[in-house]
Every structure is written in structure tokens, then in C-alpha cells.
PDB file of N, CA and C in Angstrom:
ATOM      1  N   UNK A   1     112.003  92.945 104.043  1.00  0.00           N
ATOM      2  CA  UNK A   1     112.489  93.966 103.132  1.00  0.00           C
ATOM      3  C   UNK A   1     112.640  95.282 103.895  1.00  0.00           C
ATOM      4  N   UNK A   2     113.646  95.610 103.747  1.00  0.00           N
ATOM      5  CA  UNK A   2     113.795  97.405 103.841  1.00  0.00           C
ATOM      6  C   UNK A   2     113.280  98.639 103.135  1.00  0.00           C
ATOM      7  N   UNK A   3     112.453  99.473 103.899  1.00  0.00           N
ATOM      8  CA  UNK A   3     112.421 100.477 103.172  1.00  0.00           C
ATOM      9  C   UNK A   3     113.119 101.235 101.785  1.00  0.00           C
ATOM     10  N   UNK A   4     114.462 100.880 101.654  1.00  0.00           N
ATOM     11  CA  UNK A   4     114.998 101.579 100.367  1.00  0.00           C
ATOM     12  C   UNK A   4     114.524 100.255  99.680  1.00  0.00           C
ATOM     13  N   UNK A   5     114.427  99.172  99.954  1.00  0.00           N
ATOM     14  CA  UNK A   5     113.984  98.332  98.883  1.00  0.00           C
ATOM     15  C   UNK A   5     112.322  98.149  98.229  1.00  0.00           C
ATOM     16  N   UNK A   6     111.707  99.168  99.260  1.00  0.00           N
ATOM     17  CA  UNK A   6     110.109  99.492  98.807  1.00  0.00           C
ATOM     18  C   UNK A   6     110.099 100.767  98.263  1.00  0.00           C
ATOM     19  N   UNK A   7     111.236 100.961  98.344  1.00  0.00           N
ATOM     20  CA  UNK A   7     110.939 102.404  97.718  1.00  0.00           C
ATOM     21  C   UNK A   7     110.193 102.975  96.629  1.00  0.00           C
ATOM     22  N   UNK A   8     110.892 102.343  95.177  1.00  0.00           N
ATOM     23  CA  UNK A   8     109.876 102.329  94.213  1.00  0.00           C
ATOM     24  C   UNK A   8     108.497 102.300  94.518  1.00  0.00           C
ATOM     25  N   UNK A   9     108.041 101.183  95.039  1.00  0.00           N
ATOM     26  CA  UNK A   9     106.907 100.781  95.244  1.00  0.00           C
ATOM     27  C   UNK A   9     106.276 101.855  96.551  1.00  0.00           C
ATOM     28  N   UNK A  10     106.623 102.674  97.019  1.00  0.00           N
ATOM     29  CA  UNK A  10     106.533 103.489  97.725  1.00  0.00           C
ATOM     30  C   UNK A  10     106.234 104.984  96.732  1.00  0.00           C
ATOM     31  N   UNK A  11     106.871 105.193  96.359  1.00  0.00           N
ATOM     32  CA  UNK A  11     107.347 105.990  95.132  1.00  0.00           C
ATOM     33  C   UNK A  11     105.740 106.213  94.181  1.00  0.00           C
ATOM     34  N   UNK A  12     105.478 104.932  93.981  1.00  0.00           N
ATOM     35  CA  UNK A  12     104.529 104.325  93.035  1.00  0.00           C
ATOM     36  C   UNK A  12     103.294 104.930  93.583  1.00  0.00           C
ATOM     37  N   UNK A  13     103.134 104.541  94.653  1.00  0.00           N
ATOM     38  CA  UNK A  13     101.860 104.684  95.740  1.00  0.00           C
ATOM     39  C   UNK A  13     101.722 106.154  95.927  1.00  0.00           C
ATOM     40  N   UNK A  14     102.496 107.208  96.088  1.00  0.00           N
ATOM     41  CA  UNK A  14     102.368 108.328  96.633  1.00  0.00           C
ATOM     42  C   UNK A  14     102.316 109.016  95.072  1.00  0.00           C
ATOM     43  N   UNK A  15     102.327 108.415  94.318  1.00  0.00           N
ATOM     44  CA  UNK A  15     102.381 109.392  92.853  1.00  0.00           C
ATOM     45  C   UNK A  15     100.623 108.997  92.622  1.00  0.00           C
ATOM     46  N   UNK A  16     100.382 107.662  92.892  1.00  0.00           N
ATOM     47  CA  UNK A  16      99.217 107.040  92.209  1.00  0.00           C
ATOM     48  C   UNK A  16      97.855 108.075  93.325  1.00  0.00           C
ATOM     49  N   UNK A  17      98.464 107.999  94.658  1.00  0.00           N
ATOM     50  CA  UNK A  17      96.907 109.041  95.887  1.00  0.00           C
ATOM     51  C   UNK A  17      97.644 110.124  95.029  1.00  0.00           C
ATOM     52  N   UNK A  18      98.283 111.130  94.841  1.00  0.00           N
ATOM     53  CA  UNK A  18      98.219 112.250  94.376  1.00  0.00           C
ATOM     54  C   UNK A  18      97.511 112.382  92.606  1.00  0.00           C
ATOM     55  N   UNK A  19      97.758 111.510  91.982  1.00  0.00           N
ATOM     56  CA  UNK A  19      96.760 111.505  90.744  1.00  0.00           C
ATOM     57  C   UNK A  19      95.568 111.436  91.006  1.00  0.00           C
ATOM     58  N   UNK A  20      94.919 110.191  92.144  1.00  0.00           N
ATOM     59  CA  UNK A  20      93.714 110.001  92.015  1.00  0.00           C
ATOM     60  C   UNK A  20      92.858 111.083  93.045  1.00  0.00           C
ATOM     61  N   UNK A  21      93.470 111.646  93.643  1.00  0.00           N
ATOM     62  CA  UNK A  21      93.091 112.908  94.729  1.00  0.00           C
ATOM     63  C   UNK A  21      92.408 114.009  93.925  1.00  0.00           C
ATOM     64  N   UNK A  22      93.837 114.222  92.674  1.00  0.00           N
ATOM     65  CA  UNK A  22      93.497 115.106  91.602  1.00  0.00           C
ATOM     66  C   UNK A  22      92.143 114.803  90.964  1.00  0.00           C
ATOM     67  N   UNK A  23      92.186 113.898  90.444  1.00  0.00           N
ATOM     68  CA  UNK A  23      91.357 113.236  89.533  1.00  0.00           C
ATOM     69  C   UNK A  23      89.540 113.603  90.292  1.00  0.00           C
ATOM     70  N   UNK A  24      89.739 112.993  91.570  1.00  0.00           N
ATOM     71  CA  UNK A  24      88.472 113.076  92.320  1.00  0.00           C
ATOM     72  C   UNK A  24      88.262 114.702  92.289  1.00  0.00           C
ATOM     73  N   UNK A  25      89.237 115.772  92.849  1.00  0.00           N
ATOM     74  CA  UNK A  25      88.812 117.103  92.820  1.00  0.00           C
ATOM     75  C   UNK A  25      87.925 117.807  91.436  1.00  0.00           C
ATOM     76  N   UNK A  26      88.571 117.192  90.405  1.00  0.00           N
ATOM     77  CA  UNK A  26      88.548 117.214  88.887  1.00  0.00           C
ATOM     78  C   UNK A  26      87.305 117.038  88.649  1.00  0.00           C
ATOM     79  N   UNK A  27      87.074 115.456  88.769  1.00  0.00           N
ATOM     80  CA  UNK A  27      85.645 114.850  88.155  1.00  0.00           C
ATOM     81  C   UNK A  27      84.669 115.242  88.940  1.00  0.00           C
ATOM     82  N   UNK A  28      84.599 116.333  90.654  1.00  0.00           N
ATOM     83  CA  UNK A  28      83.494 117.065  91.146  1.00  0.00           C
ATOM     84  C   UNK A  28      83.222 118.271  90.348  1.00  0.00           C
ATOM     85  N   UNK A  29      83.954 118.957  89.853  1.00  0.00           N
ATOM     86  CA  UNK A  29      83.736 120.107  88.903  1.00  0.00           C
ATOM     87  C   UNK A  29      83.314 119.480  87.492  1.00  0.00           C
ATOM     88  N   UNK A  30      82.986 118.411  87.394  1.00  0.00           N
ATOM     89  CA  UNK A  30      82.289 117.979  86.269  1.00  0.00           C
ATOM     90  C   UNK A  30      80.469 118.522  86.344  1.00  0.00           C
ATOM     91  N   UNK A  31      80.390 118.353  84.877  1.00  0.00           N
ATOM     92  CA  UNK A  31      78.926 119.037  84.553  1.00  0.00           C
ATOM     93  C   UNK A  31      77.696 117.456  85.156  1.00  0.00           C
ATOM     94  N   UNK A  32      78.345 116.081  84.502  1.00  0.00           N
ATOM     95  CA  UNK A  32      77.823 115.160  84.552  1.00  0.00           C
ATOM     96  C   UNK A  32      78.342 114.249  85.558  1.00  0.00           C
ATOM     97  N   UNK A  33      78.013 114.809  86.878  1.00  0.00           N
ATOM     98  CA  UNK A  33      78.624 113.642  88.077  1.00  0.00           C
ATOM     99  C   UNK A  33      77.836 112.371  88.263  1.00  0.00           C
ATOM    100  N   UNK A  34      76.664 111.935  87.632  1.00  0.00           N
ATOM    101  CA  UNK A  34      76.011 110.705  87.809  1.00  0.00           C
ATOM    102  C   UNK A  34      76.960 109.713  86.998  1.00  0.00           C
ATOM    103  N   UNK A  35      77.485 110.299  85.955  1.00  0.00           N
ATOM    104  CA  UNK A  35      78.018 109.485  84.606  1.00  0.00           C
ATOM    105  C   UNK A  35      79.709 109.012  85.591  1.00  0.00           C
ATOM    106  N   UNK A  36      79.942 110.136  86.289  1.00  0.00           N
ATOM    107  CA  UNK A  36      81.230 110.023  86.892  1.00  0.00           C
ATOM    108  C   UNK A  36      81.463 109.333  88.391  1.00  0.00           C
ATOM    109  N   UNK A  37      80.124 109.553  88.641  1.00  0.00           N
ATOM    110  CA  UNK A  37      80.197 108.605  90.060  1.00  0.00           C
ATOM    111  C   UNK A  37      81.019 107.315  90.597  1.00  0.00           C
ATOM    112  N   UNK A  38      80.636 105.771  90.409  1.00  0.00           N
ATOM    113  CA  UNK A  38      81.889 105.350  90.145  1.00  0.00           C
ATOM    114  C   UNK A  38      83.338 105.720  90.032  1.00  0.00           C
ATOM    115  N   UNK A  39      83.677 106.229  89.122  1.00  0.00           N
ATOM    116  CA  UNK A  39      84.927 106.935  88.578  1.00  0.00           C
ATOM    117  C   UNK A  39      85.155 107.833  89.738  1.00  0.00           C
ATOM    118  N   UNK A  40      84.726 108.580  90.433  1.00  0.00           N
ATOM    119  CA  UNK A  40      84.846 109.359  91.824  1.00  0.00           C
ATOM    120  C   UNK A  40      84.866 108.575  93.047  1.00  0.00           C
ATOM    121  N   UNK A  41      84.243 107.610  93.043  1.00  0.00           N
ATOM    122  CA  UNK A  41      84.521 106.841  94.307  1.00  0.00           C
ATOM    123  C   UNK A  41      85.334 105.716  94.207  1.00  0.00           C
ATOM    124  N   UNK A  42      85.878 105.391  92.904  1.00  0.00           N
ATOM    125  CA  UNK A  42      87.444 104.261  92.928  1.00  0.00           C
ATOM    126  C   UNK A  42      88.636 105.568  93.449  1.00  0.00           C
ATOM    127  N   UNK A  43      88.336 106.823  92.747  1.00  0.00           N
ATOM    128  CA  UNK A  43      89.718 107.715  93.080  1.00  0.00           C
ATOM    129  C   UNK A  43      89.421 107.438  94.763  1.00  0.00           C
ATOM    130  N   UNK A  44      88.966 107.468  95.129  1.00  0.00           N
ATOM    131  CA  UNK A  44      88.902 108.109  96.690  1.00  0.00           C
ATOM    132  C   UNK A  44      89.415 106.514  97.477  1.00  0.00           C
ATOM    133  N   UNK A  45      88.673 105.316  96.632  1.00  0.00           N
ATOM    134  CA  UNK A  45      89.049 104.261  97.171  1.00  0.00           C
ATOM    135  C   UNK A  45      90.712 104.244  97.074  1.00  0.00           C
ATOM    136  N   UNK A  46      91.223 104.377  96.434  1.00  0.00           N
ATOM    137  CA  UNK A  46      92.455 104.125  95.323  1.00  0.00           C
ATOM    138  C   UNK A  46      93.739 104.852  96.122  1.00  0.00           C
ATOM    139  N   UNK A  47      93.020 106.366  96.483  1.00  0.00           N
ATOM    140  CA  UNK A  47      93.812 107.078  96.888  1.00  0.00           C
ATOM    141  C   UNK A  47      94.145 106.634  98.562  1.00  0.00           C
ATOM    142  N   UNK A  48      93.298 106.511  99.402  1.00  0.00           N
ATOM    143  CA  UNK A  48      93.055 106.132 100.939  1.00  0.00           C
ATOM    144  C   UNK A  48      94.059 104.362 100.713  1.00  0.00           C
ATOM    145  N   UNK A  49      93.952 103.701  99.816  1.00  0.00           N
ATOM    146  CA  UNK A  49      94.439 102.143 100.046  1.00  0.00           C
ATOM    147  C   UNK A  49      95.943 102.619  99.744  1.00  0.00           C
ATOM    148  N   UNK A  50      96.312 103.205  98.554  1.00  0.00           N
ATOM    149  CA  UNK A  50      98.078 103.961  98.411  1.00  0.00           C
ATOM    150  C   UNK A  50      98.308 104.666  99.539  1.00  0.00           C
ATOM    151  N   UNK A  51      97.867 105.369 100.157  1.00  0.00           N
ATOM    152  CA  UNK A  51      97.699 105.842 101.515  1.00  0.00           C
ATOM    153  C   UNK A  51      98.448 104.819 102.784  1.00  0.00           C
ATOM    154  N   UNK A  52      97.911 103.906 102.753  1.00  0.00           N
ATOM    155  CA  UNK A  52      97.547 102.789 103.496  1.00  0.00           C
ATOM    156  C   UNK A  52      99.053 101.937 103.226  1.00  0.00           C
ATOM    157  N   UNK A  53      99.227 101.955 101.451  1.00  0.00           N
ATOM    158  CA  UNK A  53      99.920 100.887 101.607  1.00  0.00           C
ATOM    159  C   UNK A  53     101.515 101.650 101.879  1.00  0.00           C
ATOM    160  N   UNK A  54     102.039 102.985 101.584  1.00  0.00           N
ATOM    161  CA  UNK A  54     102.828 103.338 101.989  1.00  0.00           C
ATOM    162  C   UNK A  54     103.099 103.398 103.026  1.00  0.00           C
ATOM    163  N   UNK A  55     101.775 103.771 104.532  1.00  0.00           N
ATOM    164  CA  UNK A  55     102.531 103.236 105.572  1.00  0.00           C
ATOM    165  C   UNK A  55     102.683 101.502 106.107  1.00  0.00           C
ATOM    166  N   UNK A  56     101.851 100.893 105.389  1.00  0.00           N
ATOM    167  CA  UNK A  56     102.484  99.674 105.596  1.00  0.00           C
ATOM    168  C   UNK A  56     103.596  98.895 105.198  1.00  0.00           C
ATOM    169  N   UNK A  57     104.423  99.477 104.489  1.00  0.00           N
ATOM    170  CA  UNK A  57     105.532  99.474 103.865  1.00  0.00           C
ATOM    171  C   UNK A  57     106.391 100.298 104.594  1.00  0.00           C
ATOM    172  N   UNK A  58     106.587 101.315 104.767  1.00  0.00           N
ATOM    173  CA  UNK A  58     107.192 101.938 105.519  1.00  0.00           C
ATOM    174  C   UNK A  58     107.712 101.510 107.306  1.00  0.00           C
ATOM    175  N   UNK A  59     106.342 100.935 107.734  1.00  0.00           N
ATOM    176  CA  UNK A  59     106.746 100.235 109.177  1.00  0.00           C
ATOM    177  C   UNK A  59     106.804  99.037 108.813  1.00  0.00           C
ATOM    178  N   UNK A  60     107.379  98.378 107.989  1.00  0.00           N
ATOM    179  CA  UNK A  60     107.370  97.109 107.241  1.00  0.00           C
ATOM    180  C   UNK A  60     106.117  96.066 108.712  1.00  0.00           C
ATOM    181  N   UNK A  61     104.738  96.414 107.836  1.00  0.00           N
ATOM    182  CA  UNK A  61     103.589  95.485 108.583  1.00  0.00           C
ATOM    183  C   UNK A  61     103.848  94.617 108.261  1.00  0.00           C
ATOM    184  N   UNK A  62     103.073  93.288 109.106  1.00  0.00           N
ATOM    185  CA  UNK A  62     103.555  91.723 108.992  1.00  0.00           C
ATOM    186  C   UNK A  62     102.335  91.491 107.553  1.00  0.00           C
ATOM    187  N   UNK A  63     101.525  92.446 107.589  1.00  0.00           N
ATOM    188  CA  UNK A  63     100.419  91.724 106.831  1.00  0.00           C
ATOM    189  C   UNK A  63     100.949  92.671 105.090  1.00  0.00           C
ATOM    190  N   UNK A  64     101.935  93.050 105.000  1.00  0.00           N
ATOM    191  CA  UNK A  64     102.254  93.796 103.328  1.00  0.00           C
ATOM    192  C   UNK A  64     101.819  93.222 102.533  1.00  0.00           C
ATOM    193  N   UNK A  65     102.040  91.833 102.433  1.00  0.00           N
ATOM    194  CA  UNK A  65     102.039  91.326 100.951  1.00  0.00           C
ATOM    195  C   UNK A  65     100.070  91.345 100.911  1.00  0.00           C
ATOM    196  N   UNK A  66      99.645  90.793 101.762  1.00  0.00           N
ATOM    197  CA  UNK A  66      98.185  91.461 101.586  1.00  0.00           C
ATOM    198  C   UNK A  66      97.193  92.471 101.161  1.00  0.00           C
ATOM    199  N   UNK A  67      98.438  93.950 102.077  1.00  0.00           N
ATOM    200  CA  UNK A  67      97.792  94.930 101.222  1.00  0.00           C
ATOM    201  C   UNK A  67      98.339  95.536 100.148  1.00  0.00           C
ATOM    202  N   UNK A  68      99.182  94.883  99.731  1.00  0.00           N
ATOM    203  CA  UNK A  68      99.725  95.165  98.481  1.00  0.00           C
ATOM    204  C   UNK A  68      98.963  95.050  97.284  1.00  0.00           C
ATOM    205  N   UNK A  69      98.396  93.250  97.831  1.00  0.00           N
ATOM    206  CA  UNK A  69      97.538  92.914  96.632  1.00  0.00           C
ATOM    207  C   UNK A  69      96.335  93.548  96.542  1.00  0.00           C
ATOM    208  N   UNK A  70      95.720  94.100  97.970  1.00  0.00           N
ATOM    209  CA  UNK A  70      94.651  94.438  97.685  1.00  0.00           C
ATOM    210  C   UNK A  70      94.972  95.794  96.973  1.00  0.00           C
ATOM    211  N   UNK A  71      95.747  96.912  97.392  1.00  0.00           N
ATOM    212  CA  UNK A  71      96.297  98.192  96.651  1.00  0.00           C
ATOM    213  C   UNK A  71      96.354  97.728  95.192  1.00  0.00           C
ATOM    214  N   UNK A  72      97.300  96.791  94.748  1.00  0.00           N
ATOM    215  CA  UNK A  72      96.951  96.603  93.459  1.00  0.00           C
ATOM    216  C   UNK A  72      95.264  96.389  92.545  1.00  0.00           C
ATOM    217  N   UNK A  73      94.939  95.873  93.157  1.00  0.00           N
ATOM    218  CA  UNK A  73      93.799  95.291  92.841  1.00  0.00           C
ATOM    219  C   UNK A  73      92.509  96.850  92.450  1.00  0.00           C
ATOM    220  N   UNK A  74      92.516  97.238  93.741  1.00  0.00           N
ATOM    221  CA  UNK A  74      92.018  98.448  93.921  1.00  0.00           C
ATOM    222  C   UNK A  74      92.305  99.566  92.919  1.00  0.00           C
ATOM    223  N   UNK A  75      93.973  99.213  92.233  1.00  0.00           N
ATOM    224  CA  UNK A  75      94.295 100.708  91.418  1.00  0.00           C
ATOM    225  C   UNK A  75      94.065  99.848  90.279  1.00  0.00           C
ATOM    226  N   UNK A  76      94.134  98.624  89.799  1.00  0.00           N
ATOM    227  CA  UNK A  76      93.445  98.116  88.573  1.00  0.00           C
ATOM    228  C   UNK A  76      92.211  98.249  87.993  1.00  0.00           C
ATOM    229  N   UNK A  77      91.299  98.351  89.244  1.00  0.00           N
ATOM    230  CA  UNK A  77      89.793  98.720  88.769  1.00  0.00           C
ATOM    231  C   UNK A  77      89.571 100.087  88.723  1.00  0.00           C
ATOM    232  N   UNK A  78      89.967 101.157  89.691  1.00  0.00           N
ATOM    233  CA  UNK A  78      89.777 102.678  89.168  1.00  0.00           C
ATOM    234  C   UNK A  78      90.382 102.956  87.755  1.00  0.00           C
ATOM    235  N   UNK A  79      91.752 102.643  87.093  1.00  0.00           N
ATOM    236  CA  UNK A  79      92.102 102.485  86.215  1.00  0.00           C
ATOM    237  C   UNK A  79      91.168 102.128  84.980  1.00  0.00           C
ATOM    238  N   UNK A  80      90.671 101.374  85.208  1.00  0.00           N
ATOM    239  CA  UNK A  80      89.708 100.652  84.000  1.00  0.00           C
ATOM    240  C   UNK A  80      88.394 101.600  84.244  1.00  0.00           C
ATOM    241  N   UNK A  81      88.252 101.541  85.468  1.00  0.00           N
ATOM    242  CA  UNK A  81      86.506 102.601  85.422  1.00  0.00           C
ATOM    243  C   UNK A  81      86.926 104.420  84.782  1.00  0.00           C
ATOM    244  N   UNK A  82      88.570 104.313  85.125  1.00  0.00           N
ATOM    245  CA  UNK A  82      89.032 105.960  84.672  1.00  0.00           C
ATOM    246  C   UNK A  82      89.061 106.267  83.161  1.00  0.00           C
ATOM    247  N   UNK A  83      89.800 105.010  82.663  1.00  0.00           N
ATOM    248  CA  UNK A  83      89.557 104.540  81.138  1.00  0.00           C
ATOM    249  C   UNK A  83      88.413 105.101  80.369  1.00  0.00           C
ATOM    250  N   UNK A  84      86.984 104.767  81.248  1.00  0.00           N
ATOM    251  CA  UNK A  84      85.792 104.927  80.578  1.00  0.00           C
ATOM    252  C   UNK A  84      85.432 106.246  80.284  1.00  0.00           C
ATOM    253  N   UNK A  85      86.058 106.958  80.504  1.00  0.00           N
ATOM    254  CA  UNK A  85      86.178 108.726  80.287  1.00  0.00           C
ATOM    255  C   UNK A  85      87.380 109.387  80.087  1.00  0.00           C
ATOM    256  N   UNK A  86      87.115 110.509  79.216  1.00  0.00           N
ATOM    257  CA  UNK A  86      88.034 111.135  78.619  1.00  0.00           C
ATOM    258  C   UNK A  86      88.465 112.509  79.195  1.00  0.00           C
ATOM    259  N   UNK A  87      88.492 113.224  80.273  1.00  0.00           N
ATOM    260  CA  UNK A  87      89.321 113.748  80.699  1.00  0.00           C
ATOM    261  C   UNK A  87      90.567 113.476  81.008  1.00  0.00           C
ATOM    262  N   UNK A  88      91.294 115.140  80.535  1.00  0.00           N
ATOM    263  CA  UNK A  88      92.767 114.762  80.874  1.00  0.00           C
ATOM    264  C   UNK A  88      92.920 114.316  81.635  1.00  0.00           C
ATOM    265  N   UNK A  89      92.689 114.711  83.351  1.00  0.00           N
ATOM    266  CA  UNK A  89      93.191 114.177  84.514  1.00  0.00           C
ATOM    267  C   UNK A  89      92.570 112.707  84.916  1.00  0.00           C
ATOM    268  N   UNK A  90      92.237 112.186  84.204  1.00  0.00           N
ATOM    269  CA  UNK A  90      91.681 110.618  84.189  1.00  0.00           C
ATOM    270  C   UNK A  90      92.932 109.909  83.375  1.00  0.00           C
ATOM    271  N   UNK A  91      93.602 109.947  82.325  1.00  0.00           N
ATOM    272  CA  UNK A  91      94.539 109.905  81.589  1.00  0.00           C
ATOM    273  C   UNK A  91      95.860 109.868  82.257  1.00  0.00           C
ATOM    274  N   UNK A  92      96.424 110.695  83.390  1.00  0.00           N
ATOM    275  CA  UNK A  92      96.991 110.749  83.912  1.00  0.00           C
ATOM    276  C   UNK A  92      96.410 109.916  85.513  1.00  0.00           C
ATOM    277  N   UNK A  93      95.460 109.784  86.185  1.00  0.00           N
ATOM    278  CA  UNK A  93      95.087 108.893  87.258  1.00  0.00           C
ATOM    279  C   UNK A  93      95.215 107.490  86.683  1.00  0.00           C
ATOM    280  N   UNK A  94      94.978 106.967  85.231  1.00  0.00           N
ATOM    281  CA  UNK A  94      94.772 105.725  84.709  1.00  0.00           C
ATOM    282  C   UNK A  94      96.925 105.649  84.839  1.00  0.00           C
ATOM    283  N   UNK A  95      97.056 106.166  84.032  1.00  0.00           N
ATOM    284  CA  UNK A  95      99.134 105.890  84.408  1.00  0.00           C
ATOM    285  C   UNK A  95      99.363 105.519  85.182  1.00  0.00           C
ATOM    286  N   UNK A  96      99.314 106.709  86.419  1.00  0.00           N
ATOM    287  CA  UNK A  96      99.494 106.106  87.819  1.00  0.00           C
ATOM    288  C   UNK A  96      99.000 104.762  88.326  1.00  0.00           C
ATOM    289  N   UNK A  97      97.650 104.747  88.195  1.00  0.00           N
ATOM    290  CA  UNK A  97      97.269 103.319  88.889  1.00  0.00           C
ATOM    291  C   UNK A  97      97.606 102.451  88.163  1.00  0.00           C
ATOM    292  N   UNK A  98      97.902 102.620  86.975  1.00  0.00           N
ATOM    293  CA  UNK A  98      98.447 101.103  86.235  1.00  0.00           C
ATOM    294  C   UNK A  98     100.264 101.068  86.699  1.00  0.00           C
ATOM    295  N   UNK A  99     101.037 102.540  87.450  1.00  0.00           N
ATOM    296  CA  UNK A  99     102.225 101.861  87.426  1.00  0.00           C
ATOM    297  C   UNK A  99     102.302 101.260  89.281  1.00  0.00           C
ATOM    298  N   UNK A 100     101.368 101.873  89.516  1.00  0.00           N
ATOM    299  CA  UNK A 100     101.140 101.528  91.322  1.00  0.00           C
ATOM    300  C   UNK A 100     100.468  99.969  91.102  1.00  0.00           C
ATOM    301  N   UNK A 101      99.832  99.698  90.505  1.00  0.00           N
ATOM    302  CA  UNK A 101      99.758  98.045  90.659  1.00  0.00           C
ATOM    303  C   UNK A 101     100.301  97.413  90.489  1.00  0.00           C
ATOM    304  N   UNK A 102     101.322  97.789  88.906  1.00  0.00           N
ATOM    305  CA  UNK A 102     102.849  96.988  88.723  1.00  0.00           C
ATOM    306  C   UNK A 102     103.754  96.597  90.062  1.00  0.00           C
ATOM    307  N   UNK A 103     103.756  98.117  90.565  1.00  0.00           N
ATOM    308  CA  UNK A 103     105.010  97.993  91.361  1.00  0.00           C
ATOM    309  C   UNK A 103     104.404  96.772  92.715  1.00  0.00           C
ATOM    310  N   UNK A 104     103.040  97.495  92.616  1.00  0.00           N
ATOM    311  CA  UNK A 104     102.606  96.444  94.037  1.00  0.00           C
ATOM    312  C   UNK A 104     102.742  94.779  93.925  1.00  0.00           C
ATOM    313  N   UNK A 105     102.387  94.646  92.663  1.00  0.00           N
ATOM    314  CA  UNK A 105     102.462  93.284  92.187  1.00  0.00           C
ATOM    315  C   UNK A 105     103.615  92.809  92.918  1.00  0.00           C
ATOM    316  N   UNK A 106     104.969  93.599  91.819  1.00  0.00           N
ATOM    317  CA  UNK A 106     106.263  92.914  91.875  1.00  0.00           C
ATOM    318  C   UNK A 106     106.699  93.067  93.420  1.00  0.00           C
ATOM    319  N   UNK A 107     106.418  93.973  94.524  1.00  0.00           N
ATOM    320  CA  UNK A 107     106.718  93.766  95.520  1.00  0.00           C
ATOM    321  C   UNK A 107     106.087  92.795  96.476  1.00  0.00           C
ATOM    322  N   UNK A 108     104.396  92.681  96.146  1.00  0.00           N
ATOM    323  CA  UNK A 108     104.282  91.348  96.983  1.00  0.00           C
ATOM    324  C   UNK A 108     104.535  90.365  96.587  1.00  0.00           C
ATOM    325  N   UNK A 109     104.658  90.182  95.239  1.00  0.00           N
ATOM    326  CA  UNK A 109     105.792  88.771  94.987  1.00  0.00           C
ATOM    327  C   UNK A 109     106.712  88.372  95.404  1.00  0.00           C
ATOM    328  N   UNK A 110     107.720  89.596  95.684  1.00  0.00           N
ATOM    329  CA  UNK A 110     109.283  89.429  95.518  1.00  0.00           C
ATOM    330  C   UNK A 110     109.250  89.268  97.713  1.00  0.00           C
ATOM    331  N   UNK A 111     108.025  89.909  98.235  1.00  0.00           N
ATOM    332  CA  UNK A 111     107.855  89.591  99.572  1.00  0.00           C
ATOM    333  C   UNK A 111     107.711  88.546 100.512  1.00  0.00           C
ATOM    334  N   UNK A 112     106.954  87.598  99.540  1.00  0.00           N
ATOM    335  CA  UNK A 112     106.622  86.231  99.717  1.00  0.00           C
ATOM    336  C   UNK A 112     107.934  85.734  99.419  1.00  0.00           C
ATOM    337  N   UNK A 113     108.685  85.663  98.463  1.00  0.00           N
ATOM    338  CA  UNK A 113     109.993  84.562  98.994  1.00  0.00           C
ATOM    339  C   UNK A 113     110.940  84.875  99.357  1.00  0.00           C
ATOM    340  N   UNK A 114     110.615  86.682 100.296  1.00  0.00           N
ATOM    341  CA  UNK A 114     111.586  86.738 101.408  1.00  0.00           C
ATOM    342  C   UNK A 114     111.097  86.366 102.799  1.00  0.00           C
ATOM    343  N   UNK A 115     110.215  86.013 102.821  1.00  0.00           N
ATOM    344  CA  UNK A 115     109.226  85.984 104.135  1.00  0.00           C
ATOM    345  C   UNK A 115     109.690  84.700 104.744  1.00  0.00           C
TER     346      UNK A 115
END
């Protein structure tokens, strides 16, 4: 695959580390960081693997469809741990990682039966 054809999924990734970047800055200015812990260390996971998977997409790596899944995987569970709290900027990190796993999904799918 070509870059304009990861794009979305590129797209996806760099929206999803800039939510969860936010999100982590956010939930340190919280009153109750024990309650948020978790929830602070999926953003950071979440954000570093979208990180990751844009440049592996970008130099189209042999190993994508791998970290795709794992990127997905990774923004599925901050998502659900972001869920568990009600700040705005959790609300907006939960979007993102639910549309950054979509996209990751459909691209390591659609990778495998170009491979």
C-alpha cells in the first residue's frame, strides 16, 4: 500500500496521540489522580503506539499489519478505561481512539490481502 492509501488511517492516528496527549495533560491537573491512573497511563500508551504506527505506515514497514493491530487494540482499551470517567477531554480521547482503531482495523485487513 501507498501512503495516500494510509492516509486516513494515518489521519486517524495523529488525531487519536493528539487527543490522548491532551487527555493525559488534562487528567494530571486532576484533583483525584489515583482514581485516574490507569486512564493516564493508556493515554500515554495510546499516544506513543499512534506515534509508532504513523511512522510505520508512512515508511510502509514490513511488519504494519502487526502494529496496526496492536495500535488498535491499545486505542480500544484506553477508550473503555476513558469511558470510566467523565471529563470532557476523556469524551473527546474516547472518539478518537474508537475512530483510530476502526481505521487500524480496516487497514490491517485490507493489508493482508495485498501482501
Amino acid at each position: 500500500m501507498t501512503r495516500i492509501q494510509y492516509q486516513e488511517c494515518i489521519d486517524a492516528c495523529i488525531k487519536c496521540m493528539n487527543a490522548c496527549n491532551y487527555s493525559y495533560v488534562s487528567s494530571l491537573k486532576e484533583y483525584d489522580l489515583a482514581a485516574l491512573r490507569e486512564s493516564i497511563r493508556l493515554d500515554r500508551e495510546c499516544a506513543d503506539i499512534c506515534s509508532f504506527a504513523v511512522q510505520a505506515m508512512t515508511r510502509q514497514s514490513p511488519f504494519v499489519v502487526e502494529i496496526l493491530r496492536l495500535c488498535a487494540e491499545i486505542c480500544e482499551r484506553c477508550a473503555d478505561e476513558s469511558s470510566r470517567h467523565m471529563q470532557t477531554h476523556c469524551q473527546e480521547c474516547i472518539d478518537a481512539c474508537r475512530s483510530a482503531a476502526l481505521a487500524c482495523r480496516l487497514i490491517s485487513g485490507a493489508v493482508e490481502v495485498y501482501a
